[in-house]
Protein backbone atom coordinates (compact mmCIF):
# COMPACT_ATOMS: atom_id res chain seq x y z
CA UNK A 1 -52.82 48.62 -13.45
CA UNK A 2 -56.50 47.69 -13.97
CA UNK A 3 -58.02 47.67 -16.89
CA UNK A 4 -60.94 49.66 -16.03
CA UNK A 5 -58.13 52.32 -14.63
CA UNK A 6 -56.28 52.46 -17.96
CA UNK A 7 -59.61 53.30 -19.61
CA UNK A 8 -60.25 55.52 -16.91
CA UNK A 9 -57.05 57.58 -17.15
CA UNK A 10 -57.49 58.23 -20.82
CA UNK A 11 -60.76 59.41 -20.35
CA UNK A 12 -60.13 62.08 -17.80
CA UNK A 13 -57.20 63.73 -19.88
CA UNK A 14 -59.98 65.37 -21.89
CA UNK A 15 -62.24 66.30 -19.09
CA UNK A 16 -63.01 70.18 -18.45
CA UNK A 17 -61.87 71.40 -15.22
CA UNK A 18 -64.67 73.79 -13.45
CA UNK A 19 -62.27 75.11 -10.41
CA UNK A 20 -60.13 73.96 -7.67
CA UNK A 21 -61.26 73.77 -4.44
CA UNK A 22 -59.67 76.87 -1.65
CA UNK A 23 -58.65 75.22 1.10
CA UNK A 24 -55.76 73.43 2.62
CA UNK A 25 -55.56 70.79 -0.32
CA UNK A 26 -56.40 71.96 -3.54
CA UNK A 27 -58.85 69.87 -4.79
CA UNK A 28 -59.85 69.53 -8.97
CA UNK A 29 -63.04 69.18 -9.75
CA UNK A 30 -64.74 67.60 -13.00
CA UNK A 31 -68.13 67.66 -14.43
CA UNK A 32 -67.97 64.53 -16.29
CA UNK A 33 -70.42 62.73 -18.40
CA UNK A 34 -71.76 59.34 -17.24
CA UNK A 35 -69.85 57.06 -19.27
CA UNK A 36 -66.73 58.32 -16.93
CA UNK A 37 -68.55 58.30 -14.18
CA UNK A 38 -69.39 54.47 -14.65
CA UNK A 39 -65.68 53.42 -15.46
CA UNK A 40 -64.88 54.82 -12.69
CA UNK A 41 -67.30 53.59 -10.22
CA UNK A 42 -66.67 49.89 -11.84
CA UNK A 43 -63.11 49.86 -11.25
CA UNK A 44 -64.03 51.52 -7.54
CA UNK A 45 -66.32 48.26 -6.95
CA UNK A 46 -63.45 45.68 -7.06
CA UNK A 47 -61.72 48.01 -5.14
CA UNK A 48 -63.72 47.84 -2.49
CA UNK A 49 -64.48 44.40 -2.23
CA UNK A 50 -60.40 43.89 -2.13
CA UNK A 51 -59.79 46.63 0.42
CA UNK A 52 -62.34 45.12 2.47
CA UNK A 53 -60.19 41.71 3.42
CA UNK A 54 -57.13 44.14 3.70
CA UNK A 55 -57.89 46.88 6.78
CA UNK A 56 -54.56 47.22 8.01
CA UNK A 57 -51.06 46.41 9.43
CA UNK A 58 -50.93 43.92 12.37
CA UNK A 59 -47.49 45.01 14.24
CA UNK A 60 -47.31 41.60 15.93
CA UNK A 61 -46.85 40.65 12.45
CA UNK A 62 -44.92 43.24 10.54
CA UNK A 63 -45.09 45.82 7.92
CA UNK A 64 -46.32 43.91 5.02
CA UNK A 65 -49.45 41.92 7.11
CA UNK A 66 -53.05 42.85 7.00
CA UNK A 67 -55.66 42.68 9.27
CA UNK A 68 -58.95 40.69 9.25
CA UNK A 69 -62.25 42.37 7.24
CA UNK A 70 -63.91 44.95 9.02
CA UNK A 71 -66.08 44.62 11.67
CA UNK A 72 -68.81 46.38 13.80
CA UNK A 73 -69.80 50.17 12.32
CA UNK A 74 -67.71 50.37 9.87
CA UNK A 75 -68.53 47.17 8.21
CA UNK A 76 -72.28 48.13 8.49
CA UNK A 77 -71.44 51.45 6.66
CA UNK A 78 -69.07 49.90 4.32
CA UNK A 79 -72.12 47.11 3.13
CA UNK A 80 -74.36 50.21 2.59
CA UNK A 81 -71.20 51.43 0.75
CA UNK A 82 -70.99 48.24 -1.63
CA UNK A 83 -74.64 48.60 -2.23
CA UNK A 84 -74.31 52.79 -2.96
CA UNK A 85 -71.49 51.35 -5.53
CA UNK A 86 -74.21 49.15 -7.41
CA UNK A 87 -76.72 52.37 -7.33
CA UNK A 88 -74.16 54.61 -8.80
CA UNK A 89 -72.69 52.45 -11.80
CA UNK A 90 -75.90 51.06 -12.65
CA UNK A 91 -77.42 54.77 -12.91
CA UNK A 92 -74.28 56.03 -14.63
CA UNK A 93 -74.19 53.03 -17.25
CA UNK A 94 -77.71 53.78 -18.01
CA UNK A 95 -77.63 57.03 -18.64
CA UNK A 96 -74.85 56.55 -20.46
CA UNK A 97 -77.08 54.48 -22.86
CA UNK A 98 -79.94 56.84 -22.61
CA UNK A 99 -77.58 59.49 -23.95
CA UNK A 100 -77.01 57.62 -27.14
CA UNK A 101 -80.69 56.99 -27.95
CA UNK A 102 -82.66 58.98 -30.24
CA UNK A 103 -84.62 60.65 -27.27
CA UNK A 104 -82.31 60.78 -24.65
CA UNK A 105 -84.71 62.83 -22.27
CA UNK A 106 -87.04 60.19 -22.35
CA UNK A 107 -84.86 57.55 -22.07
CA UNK A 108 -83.70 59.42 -19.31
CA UNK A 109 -87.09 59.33 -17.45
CA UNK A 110 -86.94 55.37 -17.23
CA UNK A 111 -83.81 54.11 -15.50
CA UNK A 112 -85.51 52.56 -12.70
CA UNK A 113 -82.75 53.22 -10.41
CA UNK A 114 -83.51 57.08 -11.00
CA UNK A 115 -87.08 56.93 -10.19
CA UNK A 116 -86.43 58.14 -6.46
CA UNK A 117 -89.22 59.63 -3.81
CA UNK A 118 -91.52 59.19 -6.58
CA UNK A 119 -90.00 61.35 -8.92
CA UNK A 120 -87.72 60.44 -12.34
CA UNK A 121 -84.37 61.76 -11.93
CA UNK A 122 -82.70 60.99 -14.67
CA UNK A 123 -83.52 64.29 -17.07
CA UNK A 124 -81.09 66.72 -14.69
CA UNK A 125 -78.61 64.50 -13.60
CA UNK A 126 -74.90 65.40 -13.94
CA UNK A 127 -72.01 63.56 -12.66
CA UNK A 128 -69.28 65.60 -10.97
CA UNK A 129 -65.97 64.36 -9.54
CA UNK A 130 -62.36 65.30 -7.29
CA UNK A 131 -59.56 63.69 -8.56
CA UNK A 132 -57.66 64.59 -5.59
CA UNK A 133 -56.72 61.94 -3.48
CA UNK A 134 -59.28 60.37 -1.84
CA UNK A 135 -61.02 61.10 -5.40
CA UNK A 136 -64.97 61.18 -5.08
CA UNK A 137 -67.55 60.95 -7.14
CA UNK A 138 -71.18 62.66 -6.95
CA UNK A 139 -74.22 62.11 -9.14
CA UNK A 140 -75.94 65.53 -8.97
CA UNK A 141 -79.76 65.77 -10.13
CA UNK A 142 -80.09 69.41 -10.93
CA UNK A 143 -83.53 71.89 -11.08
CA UNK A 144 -84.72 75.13 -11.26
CA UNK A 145 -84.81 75.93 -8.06
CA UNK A 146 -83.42 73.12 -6.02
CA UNK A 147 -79.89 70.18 -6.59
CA UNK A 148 -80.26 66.85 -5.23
CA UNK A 149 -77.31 64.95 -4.58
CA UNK A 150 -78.43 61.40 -5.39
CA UNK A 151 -75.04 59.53 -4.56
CA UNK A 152 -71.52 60.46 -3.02
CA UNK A 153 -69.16 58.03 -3.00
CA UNK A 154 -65.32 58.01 -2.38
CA UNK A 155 -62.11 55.36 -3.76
CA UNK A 156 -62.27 52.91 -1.18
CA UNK A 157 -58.74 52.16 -0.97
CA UNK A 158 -59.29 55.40 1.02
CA UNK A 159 -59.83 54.45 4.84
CA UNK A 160 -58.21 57.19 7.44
CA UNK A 161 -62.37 58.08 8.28
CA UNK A 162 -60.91 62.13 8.72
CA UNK A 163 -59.62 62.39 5.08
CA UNK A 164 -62.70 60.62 3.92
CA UNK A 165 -64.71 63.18 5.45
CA UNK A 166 -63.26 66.17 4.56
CA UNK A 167 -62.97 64.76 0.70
CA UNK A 168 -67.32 64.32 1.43
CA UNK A 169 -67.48 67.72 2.61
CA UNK A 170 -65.57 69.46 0.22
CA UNK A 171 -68.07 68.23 -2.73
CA UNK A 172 -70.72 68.97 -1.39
CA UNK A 173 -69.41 72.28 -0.76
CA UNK A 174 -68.46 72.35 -4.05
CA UNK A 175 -72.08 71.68 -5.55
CA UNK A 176 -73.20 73.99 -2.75
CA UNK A 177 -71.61 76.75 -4.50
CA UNK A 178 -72.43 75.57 -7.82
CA UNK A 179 -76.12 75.47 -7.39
CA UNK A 180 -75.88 78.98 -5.83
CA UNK A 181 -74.75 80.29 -8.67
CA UNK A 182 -78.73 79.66 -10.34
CA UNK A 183 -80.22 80.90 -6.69
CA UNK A 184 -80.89 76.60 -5.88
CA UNK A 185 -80.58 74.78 -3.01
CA UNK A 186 -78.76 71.58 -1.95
CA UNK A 187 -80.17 68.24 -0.64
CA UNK A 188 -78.94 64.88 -0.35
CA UNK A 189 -80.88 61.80 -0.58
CA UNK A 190 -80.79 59.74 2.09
CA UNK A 191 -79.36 56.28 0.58
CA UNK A 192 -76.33 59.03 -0.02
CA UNK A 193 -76.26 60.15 3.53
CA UNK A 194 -76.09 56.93 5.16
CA UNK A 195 -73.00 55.99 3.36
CA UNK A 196 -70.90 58.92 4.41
CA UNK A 197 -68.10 59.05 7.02
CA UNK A 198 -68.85 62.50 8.39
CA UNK A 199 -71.18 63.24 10.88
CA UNK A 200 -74.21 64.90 10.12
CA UNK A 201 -72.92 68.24 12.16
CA UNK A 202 -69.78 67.72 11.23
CA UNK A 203 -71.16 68.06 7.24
CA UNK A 204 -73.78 70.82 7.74
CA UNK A 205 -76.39 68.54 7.20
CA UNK A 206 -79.96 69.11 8.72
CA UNK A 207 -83.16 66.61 7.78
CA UNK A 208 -86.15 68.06 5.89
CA UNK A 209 -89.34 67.06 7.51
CA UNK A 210 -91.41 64.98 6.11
CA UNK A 211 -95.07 66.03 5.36
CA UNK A 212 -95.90 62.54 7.41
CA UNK A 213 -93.96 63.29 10.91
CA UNK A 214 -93.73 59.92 11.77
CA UNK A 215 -91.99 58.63 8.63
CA UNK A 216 -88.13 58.83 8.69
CA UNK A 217 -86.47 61.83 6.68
CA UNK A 218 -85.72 61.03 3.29
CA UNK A 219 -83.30 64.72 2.21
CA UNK A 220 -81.41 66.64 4.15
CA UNK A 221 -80.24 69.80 3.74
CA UNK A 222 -76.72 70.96 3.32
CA UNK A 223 -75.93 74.53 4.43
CA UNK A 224 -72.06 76.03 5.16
């Protein structure tokens, strides 16, 4: 087993479980703080690159082959995947560090990676995860009156594209119903929206215009 898994394991036996999820797989899901988050997301990166060379069983050649790495749409969305990886464990692992400063709220303000549409991030940001299989991960940026999901990501050994989906779907239906809770809203960034496996209808996801109309969205909304 990994290392990074071992580490991993022992952290989440003394996580806090907020609820399961109702539906047909009941789902368990964590608010954990970043230094979890970042294990996790470490050991999810050499995952992924491993996965990557190993997409399948090639009958010609039995039950123990593999195919070749991906290829076409999939590899395009797994490459934005890689790169959502990087995002999430380098925002994690810094505000993991922030956190242990003498002012963490202003250390908070600085982690480049959290400045995002010109705004820092880092001050409401919560991590939240499923440990149900395919376990996800979501870094959550939460205000008064509005919750941004800044990244989504899911274990990459994961790759049936339906059970992907639904494990997407269920989070954010989970922070959904979180952030209704304080009368907020949900978004998701777009650098997290590009990665996922669901459709945008398939999600409940609608883009918020832009002031500038002729600039690309950069939140959507999610809505049951």
């Amino acid at each position: 087993m990994p290392f990074y898994t071992n580490i991993l394991l022992l952290l989440f036996a003394t996580a806090t479980t907020i609820s399961s999820f109702s539906g047909p797989v009941d789902r368990k899901f964590l608010e954990i703080i970043p230094l979890k988050a970042s294990v996790l997301t470490k050991s999810w990166q050499g995952l992924l690159k491993d996965v990557d060379q190993k997409v399948g069983i090639v009958p010609e050649l039995g039950g123990t082959s593999v195919g070749v790495k991906r290829f076409g749409p999939e590899l395009e969305r797994r490459t934005l995947c890689a790169r959502q990886f990087e995002r999430c464990f380098e925002s994690t692992f810094a505000l993991a560090a922030a956190d242990k400063s003498d002012d963490a709220a202003a250390a908070r303000k600085t982690i480049p990676s959290l400045l995002i549409d010109g705004q820092a991030r880092g001050p409401g940001c919560t991590a939240y995860a499923c440990l149900t299989a395919p376990a996800t991960i979501a870094l959550t940026e939460q205000r008064e009156d509005e919750w941004s999901i800044l990244t989504l990501i899911v274990n990459p050994e994961e790759r049936d594209m339906a059970l992907i989906a639904a494990a997407e779907h269920a989070m954010l239906t989970k922070i959904h119903n979180l952030c209704q809770e304080s009368n907020s809203k949900l978004r998701v960034h777009v650098k997290a929206k590009e990665t996922l496996a669901g459709k945008c209808e398939q999600l409940g996801l609608t883009p918020i215009p832009n002031d500038d109309e002729d600039e690309e969205p950069v939140w959507f909304r999610f809505s049951l």
